[in-house]
C-alpha atoms as a PDB file:
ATOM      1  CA  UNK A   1      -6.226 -42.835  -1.635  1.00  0.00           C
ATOM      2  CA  UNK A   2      -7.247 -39.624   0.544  1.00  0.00           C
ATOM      3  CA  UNK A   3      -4.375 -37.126   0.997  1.00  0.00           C
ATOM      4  CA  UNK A   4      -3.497 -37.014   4.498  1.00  0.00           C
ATOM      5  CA  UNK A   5      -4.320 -34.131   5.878  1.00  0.00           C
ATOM      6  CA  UNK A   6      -3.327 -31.717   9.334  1.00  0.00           C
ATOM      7  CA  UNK A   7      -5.320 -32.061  11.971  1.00  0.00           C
ATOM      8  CA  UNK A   8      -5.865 -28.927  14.377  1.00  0.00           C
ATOM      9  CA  UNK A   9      -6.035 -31.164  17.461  1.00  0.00           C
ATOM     10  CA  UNK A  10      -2.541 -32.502  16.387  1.00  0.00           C
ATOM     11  CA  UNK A  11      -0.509 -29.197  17.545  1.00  0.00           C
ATOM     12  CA  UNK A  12       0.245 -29.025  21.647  1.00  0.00           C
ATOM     13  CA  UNK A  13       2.198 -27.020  23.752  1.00  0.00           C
ATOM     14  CA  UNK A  14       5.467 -28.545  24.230  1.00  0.00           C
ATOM     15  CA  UNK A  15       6.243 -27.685  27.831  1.00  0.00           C
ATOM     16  CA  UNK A  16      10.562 -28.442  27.845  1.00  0.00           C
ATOM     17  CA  UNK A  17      10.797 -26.498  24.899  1.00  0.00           C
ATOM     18  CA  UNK A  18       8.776 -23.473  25.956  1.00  0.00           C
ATOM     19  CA  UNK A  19      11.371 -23.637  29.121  1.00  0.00           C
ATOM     20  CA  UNK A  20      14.286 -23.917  26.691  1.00  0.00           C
ATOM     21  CA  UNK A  21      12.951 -20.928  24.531  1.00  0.00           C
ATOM     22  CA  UNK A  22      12.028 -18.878  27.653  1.00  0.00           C
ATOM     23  CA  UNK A  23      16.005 -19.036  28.900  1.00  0.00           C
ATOM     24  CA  UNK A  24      17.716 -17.774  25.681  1.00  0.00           C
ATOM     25  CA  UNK A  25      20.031 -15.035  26.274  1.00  0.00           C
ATOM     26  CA  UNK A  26      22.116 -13.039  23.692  1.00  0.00           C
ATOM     27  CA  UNK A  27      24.277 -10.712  25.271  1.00  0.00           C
ATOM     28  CA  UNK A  28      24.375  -8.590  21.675  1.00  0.00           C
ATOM     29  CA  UNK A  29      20.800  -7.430  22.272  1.00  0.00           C
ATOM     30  CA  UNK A  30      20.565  -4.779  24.700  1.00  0.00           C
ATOM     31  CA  UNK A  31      16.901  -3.451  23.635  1.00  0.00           C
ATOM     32  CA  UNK A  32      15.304  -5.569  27.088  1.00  0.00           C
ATOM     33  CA  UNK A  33      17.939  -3.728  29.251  1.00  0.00           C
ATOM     34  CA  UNK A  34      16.753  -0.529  28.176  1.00  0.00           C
ATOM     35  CA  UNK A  35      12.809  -1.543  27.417  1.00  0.00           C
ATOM     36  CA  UNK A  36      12.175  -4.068  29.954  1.00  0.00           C
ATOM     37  CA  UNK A  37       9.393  -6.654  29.942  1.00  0.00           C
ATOM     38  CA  UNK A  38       6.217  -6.382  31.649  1.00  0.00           C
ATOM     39  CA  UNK A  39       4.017  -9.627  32.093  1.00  0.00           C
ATOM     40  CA  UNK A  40       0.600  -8.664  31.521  1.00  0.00           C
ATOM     41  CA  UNK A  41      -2.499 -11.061  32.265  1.00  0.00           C
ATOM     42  CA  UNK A  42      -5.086  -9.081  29.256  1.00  0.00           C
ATOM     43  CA  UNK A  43      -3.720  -8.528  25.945  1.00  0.00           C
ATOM     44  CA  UNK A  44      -5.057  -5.595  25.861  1.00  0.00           C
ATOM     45  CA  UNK A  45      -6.087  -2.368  28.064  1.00  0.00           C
ATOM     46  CA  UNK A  46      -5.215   0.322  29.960  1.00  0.00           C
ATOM     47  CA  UNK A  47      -2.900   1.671  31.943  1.00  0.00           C
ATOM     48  CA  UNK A  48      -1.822   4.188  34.039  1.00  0.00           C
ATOM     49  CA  UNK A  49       1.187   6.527  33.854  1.00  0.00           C
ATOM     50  CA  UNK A  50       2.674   8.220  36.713  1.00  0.00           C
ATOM     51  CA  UNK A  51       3.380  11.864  36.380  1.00  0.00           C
ATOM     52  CA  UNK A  52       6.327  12.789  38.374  1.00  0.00           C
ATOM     53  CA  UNK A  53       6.125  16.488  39.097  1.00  0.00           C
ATOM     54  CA  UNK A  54       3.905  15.440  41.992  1.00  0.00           C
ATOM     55  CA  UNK A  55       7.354  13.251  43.213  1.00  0.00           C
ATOM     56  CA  UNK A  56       9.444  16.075  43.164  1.00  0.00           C
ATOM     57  CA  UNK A  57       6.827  18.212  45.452  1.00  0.00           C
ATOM     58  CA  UNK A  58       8.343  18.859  48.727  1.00  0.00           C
ATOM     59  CA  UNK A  59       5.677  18.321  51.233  1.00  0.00           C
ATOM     60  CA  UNK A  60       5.811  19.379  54.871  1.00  0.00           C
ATOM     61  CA  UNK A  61       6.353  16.479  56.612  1.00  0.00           C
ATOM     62  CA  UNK A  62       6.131  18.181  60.481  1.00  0.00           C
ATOM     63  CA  UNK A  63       3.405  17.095  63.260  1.00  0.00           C
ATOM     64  CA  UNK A  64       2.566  19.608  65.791  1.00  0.00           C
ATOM     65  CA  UNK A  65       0.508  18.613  68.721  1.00  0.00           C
ATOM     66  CA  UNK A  66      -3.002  18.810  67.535  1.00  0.00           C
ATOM     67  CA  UNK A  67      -2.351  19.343  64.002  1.00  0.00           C
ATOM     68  CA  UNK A  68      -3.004  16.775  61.023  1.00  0.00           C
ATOM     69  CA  UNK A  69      -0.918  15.173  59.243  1.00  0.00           C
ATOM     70  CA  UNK A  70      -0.488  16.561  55.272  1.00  0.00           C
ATOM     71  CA  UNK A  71      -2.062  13.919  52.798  1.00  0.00           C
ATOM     72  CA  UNK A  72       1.072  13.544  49.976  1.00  0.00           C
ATOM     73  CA  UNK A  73      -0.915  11.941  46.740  1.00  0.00           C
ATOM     74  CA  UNK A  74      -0.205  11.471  43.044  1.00  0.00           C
ATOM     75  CA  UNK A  75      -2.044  12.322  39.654  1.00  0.00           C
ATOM     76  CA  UNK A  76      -1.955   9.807  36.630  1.00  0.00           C
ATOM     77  CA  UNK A  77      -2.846  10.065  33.346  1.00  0.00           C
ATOM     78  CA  UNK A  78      -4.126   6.647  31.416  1.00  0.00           C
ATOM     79  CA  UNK A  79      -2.630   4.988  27.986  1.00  0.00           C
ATOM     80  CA  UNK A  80      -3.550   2.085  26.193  1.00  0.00           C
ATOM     81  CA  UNK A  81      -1.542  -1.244  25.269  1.00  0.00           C
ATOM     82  CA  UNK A  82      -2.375  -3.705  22.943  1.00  0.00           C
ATOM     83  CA  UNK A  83      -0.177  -6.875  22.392  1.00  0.00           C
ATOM     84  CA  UNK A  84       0.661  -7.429  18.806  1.00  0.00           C
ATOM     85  CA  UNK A  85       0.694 -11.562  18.011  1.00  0.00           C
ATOM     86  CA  UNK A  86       3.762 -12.449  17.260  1.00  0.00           C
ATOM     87  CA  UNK A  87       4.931 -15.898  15.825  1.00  0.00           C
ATOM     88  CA  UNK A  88       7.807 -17.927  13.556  1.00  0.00           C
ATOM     89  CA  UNK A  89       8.072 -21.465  12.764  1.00  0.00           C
ATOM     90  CA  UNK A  90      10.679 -23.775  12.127  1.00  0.00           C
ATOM     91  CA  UNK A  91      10.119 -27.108  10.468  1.00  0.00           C
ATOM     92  CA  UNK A  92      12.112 -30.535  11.717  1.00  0.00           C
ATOM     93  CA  UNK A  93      11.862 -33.574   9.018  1.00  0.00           C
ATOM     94  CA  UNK A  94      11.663 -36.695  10.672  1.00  0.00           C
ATOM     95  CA  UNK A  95      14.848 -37.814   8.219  1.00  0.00           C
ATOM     96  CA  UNK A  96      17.319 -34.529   9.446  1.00  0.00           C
ATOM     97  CA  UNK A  97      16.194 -35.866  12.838  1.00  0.00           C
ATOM     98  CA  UNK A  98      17.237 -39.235  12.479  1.00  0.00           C
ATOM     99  CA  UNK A  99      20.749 -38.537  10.930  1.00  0.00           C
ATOM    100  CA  UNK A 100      21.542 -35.348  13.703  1.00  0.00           C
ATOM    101  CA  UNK A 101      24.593 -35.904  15.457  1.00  0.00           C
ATOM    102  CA  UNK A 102      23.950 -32.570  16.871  1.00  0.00           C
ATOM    103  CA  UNK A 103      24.900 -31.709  20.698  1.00  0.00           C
ATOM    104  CA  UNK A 104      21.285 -30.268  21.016  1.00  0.00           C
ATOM    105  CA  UNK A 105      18.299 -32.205  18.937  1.00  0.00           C
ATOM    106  CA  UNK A 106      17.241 -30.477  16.026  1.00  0.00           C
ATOM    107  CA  UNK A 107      13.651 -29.356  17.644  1.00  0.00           C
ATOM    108  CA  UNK A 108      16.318 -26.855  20.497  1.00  0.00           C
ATOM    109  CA  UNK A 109      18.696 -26.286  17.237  1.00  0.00           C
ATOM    110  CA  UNK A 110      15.155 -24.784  15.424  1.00  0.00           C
ATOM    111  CA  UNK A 111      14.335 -22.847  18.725  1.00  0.00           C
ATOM    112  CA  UNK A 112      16.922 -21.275  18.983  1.00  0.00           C
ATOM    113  CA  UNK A 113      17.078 -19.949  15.476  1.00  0.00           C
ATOM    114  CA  UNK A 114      13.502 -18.540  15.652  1.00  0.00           C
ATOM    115  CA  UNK A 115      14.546 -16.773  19.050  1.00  0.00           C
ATOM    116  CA  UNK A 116      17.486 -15.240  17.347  1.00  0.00           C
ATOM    117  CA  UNK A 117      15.125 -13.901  14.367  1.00  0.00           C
ATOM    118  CA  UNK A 118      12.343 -12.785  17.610  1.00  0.00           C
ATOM    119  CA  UNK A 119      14.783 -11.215  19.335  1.00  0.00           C
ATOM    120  CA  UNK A 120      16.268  -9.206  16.801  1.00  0.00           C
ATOM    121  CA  UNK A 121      13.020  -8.140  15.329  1.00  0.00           C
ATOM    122  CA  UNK A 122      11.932  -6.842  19.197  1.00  0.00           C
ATOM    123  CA  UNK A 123      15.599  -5.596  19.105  1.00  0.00           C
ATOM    124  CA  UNK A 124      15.123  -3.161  16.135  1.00  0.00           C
ATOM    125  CA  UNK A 125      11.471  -2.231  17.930  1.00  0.00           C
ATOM    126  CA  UNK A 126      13.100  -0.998  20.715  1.00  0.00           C
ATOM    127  CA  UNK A 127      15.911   1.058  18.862  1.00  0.00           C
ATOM    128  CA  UNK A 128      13.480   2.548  16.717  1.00  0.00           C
ATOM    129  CA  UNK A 129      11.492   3.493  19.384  1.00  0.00           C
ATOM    130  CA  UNK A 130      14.357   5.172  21.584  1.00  0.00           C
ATOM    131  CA  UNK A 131      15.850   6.333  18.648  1.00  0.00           C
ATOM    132  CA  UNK A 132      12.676   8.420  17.130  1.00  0.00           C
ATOM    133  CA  UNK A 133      13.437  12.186  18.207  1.00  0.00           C
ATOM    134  CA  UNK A 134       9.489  11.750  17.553  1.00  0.00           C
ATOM    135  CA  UNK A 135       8.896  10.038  20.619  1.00  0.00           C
ATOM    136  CA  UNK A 136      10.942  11.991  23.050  1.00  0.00           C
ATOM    137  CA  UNK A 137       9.796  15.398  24.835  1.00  0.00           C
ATOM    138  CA  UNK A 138      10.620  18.814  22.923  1.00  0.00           C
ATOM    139  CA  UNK A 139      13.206  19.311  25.957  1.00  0.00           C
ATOM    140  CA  UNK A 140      14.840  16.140  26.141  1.00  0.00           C
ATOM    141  CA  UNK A 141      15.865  15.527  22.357  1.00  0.00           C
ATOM    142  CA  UNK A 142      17.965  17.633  19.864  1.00  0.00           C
ATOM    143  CA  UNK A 143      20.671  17.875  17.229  1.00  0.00           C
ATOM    144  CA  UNK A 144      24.123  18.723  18.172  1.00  0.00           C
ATOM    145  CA  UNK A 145      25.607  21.818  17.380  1.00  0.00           C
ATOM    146  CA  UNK A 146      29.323  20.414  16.204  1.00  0.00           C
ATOM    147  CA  UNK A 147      29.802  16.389  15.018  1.00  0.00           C
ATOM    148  CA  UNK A 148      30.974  14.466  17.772  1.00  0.00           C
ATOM    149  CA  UNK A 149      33.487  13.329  15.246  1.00  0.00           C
ATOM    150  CA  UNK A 150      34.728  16.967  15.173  1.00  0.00           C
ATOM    151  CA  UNK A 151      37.828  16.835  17.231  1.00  0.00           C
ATOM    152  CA  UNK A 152      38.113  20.826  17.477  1.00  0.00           C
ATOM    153  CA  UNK A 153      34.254  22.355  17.977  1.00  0.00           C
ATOM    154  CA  UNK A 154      32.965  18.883  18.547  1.00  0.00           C
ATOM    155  CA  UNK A 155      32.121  18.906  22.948  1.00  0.00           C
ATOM    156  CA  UNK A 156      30.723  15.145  23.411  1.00  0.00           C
ATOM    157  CA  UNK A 157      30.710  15.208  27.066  1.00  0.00           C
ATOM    158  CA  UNK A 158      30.050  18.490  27.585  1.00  0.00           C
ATOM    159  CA  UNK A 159      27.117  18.237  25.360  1.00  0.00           C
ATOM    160  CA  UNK A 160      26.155  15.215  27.580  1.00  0.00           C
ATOM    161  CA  UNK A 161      26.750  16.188  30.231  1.00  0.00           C
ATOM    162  CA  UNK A 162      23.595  18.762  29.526  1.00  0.00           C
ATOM    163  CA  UNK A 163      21.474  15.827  28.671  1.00  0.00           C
ATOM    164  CA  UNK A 164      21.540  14.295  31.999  1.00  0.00           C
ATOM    165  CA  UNK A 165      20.798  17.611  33.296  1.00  0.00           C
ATOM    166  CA  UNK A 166      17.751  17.882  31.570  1.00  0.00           C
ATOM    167  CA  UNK A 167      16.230  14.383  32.901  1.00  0.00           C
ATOM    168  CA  UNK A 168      14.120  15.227  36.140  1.00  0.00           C
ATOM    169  CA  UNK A 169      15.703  12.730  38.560  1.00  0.00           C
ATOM    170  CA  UNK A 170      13.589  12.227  41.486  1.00  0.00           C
ATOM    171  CA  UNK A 171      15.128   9.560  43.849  1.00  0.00           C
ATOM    172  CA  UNK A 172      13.859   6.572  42.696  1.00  0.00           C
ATOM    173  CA  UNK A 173      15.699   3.605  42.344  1.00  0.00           C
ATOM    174  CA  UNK A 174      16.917   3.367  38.689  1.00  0.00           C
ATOM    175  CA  UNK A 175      19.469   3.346  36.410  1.00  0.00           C
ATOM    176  CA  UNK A 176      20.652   5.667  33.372  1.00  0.00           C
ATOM    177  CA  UNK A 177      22.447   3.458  30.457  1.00  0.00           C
ATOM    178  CA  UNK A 178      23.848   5.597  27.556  1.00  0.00           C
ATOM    179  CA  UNK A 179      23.403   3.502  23.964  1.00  0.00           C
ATOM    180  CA  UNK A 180      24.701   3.737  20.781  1.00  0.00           C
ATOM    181  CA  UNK A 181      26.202   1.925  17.928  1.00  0.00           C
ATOM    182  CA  UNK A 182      29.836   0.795  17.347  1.00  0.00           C
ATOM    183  CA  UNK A 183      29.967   3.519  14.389  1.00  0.00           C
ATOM    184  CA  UNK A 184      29.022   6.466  16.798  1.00  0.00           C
ATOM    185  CA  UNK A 185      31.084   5.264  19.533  1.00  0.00           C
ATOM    186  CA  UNK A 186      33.842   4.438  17.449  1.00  0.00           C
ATOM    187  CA  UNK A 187      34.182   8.302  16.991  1.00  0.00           C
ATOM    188  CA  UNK A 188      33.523   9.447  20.559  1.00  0.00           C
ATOM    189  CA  UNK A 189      36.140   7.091  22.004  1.00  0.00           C
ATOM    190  CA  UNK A 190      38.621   8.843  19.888  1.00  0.00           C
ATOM    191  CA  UNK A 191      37.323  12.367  20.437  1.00  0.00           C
ATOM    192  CA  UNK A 192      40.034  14.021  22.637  1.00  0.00           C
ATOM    193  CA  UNK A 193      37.228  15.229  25.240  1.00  0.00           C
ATOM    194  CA  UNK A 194      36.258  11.879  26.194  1.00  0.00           C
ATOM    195  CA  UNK A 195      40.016  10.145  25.786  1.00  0.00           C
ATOM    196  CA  UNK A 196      41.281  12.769  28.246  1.00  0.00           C
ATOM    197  CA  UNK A 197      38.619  11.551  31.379  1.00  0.00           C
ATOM    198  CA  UNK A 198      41.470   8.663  31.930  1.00  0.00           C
ATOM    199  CA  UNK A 199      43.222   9.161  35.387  1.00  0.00           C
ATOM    200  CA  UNK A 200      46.302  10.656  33.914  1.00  0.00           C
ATOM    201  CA  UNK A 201      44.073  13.302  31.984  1.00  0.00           C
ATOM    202  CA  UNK A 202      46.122  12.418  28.416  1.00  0.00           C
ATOM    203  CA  UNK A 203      45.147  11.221  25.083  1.00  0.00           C
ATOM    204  CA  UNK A 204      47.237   8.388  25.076  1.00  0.00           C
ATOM    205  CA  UNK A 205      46.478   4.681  25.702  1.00  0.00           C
ATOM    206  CA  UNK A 206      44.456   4.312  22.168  1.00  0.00           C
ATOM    207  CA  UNK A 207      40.489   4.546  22.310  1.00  0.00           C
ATOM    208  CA  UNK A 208      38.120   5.065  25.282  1.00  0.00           C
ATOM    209  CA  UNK A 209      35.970   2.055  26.891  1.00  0.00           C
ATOM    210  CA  UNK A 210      32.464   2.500  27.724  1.00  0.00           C
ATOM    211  CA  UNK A 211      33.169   1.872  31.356  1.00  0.00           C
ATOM    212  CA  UNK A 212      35.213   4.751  30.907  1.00  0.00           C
ATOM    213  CA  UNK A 213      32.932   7.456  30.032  1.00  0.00           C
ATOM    214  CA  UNK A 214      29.845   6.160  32.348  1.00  0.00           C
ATOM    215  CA  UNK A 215      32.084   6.056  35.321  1.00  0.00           C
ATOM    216  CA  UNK A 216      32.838   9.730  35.180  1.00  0.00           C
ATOM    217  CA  UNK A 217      29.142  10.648  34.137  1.00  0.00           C
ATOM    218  CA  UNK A 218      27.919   8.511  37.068  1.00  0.00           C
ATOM    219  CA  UNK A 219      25.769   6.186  35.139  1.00  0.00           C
ATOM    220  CA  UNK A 220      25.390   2.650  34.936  1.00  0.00           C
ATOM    221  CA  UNK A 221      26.927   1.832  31.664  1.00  0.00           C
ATOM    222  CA  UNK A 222      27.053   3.117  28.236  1.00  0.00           C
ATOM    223  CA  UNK A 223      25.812  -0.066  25.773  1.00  0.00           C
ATOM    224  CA  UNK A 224      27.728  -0.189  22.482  1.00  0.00           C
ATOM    225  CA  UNK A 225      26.200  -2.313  20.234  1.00  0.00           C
ATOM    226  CA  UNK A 226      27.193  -3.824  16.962  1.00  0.00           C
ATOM    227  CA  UNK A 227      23.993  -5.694  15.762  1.00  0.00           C
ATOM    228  CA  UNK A 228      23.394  -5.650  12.136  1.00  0.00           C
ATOM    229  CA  UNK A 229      19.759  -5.996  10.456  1.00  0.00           C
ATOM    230  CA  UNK A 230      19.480  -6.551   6.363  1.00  0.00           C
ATOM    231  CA  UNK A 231      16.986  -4.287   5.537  1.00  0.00           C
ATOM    232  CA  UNK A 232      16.258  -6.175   1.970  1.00  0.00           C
ATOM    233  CA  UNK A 233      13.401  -8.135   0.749  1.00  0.00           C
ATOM    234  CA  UNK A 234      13.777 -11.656   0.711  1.00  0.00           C
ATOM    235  CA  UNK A 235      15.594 -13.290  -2.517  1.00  0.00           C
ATOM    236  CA  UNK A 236      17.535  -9.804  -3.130  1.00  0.00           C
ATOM    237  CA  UNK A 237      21.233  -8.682  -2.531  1.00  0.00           C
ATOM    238  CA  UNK A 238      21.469  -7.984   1.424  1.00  0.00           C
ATOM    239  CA  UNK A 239      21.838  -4.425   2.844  1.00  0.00           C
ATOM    240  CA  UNK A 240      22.896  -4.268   5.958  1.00  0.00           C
ATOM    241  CA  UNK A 241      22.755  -1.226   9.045  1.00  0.00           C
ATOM    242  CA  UNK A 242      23.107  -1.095  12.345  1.00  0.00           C
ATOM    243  CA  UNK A 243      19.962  -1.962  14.194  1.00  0.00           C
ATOM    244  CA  UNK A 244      20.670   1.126  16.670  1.00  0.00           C
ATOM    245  CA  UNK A 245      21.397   3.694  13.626  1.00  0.00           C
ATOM    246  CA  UNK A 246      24.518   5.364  13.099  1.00  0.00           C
ATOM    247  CA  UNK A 247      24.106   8.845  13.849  1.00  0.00           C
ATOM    248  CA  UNK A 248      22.274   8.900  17.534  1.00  0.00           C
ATOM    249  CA  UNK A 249      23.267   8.305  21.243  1.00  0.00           C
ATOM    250  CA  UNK A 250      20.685   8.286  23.763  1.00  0.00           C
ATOM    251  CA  UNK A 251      20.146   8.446  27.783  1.00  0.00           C
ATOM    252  CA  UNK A 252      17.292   5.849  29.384  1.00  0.00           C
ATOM    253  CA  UNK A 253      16.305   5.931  32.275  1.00  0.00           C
ATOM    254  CA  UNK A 254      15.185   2.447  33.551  1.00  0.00           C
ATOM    255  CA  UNK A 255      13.859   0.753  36.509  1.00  0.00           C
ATOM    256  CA  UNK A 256      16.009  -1.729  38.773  1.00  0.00           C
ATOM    257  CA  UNK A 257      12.830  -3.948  38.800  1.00  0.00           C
ATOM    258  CA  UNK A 258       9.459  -3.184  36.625  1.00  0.00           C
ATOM    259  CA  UNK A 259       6.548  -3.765  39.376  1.00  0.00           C
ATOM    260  CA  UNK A 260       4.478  -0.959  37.736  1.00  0.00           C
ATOM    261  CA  UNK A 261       3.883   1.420  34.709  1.00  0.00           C
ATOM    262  CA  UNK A 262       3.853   4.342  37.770  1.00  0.00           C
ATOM    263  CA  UNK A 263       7.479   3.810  37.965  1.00  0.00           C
ATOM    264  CA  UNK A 264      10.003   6.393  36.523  1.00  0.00           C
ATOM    265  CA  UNK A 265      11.207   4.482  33.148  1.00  0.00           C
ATOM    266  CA  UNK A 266      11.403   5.921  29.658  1.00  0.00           C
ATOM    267  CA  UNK A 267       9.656   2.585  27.874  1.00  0.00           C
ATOM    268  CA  UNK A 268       8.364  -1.006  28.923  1.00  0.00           C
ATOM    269  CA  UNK A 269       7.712  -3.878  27.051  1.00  0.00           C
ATOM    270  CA  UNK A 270       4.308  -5.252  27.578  1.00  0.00           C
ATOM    271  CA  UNK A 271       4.135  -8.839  27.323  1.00  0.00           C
ATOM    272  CA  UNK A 272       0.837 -11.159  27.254  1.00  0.00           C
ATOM    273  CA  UNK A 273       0.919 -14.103  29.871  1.00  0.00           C
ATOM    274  CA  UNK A 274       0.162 -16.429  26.754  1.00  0.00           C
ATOM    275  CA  UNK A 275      -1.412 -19.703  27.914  1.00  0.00           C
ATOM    276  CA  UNK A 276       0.755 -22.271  28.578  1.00  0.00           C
ATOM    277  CA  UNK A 277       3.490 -20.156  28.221  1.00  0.00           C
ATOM    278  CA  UNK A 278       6.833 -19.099  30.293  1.00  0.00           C
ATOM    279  CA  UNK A 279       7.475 -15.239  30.646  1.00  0.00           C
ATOM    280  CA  UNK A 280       5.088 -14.740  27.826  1.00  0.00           C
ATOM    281  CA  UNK A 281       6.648 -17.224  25.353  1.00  0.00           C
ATOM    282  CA  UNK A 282       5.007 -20.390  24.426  1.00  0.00           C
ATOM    283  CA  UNK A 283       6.448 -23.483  21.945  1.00  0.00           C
ATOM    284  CA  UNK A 284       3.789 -25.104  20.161  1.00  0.00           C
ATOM    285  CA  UNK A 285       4.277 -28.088  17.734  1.00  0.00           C
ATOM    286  CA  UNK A 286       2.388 -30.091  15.386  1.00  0.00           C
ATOM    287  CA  UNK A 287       3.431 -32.898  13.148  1.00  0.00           C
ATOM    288  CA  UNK A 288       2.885 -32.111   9.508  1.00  0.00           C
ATOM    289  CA  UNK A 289       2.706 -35.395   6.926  1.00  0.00           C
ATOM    290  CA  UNK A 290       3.002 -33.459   3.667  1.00  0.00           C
ATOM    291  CA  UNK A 291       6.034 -32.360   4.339  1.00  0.00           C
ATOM    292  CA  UNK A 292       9.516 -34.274   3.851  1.00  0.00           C
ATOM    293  CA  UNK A 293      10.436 -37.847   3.467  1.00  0.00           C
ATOM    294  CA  UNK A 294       8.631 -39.499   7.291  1.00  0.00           C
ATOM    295  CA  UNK A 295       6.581 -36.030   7.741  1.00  0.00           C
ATOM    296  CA  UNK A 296       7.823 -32.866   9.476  1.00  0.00           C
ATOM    297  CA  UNK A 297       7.876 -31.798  13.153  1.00  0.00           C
ATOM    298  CA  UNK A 298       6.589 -28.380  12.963  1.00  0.00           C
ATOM    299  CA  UNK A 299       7.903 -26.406  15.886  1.00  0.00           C
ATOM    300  CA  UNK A 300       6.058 -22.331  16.308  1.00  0.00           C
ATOM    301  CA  UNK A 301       7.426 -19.817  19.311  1.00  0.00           C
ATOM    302  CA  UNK A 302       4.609 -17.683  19.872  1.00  0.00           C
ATOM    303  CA  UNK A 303       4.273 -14.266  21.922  1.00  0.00           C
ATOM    304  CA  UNK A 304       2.229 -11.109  21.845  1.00  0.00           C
ATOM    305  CA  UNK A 305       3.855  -8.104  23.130  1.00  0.00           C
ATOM    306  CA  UNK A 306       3.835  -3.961  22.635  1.00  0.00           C
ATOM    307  CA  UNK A 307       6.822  -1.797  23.397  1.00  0.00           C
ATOM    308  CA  UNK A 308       5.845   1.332  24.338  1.00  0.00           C
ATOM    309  CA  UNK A 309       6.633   4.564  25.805  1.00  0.00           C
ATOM    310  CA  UNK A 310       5.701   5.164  28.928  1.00  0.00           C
ATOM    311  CA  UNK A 311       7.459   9.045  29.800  1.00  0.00           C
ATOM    312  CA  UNK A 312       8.890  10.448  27.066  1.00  0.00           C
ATOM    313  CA  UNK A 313      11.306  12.850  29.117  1.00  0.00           C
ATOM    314  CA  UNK A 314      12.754  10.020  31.296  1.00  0.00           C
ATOM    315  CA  UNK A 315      15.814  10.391  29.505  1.00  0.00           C
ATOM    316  CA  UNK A 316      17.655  12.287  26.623  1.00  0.00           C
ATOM    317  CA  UNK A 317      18.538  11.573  22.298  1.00  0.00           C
ATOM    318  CA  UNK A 318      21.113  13.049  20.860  1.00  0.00           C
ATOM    319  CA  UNK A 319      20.679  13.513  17.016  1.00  0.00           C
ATOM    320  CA  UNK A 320      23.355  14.023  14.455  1.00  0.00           C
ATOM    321  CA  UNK A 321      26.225  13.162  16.123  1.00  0.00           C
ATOM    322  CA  UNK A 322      28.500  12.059  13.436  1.00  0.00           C
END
């Protein structure tokens, strides 16, 4: 007898999945805070960037009675995207199906395993791209002169302080989030500088919250996060990191709401408009006979998307901090 074999036509687009996969949320990740999406219809092409010293022009703005009025434009420079393809599958035997006694079928279970592993691979994108001195302008990255962790000579606010001074803020509407990982802020919410911006201007009262030290910067929020990655090859003993490094604090500046790349932001995301797909993210399935006792359910999230810097002074990384 002919082994059975998988037919292309079999896979669709399974519509209440792509809607299930399109909603997860994982408050751990903070990368699309900080590098926000950006639906685009082309996978590829270009783009145009914004450049801001023509914003902080001051340009006469006065009528007099026959005079015209002054003409206030702005230049650009252009840059090129291209979506990468992106894609994991998850298989669902037709026997783990029928003995489930899941609160979520095993299809939604798969789902939302493969968005954990997409998320946390777009996660450690993101944090390698703020966290690349590489990537930043010569004036708005360096090392610091004493450790953070350095309780004497160490001047963590001060020293940031100077950051946000360097970022050319020009009255748009955005936000400034600091970001780190538990390791570094585990040592700047003990440092004595930071610990002292409390009300009663003391030491006391055990560590420093984040909410703490971006309310008397006046920013947003500073985003601790705690996210681990295992940096080892599949079938070998797992080393772990943090995702967001454990030496470096950055500044980034980001947009209330993305509408265009001429925006002030540090980084977007760019993500394809994949057919069929919700906010760029598509579920596609396929029924695979070879597989398991009854078959397999194959279920694939797919998504094509670049992050990318878009002005590489619109904010500030601090280097060796610990």
């Amino acid at each position: 007898m002919a082994a059975e074999v998988i037919s292309p036509n079999s896979a669709f687009i399974n519509g209440p999945l792509t809607d299930f996969a399109s909603k997860y949320a994982n408050s751990q990740f903070v990368g699309d805070r900080l590098v926000k999406p950006f639906l685009v219809d082309q996978i590829g092409a270009t783009f145009k960037k914004r450049l801001r010293v023509d914003e902080a022009t001051l340009v006469d703005d006065a009528v007099g009675p026959d005079s015209r009025l002054n003409e206030v434009s702005y230049k650009v420079e252009d840059d090129l995207y291209l979506c990468r393809p992106r894609g994991l599958a998850h298989p669902s035997g037709k026997l783990t199906q029928a003995v489930s006694n899941s609160a979520l079928d095993p299809k939604q279970v798969g789902i939302a395993n493969l968005m954990q592993h997409i998320m946390l691979l777009r996660e450690n994108r993101v944090a390698s791209l703020i966290m690349t001195a590489g990537n930043w302008a010569s004036g708005n990255t360096s090392a610091v002169t004493n450790d953070w962790d350095d309780e004497t000579n160490g001047k963590p606010v001060t020293d940031m302080k100077a950051g946000l001074q360097a970022i050319p803020f020009n009255g748009e509407d955005v936000d400034v989030f600091g970001v780190c990982s538990d390791i570094v802020w585990d040592k700047v919410s003990l440092h004595p500088q930071v610990m002292s911006l409390r009300s009663n201007g003391g030491t006391e009262g055990g560590p420093a919250a984040p909410s703490e030290l971006a309310r008397y910067l006046g920013i947003a929020d500073v985003l601790v996060s705690k996210v681990h990655k295992n940096t080892a090859a599949p079938g070998l003993t797992a080393s772990y990191s943090r995702v967001w490094g454990a030496d470096s604090f950055a500044f980034v500046v980001v947009p209330k709401q993305v509408v265009s790349t001429e925006q002030m932001m540090f980084g977007a995301n760019f993500m394809f408009n994949i057919e069929g797909g919700t906010n760029g993210i598509r579920v596609r399935e396929w029924f695979d006979p070879g597989r398991g006792q009854g078959g397999t359910d194959m279920t694939a999230v797919e998504l094509s998307d670049q992050a990318k810097v878009i002005q590489n002074d619109a904010g500030y990384l601090f280097t060796s901090v610990v």
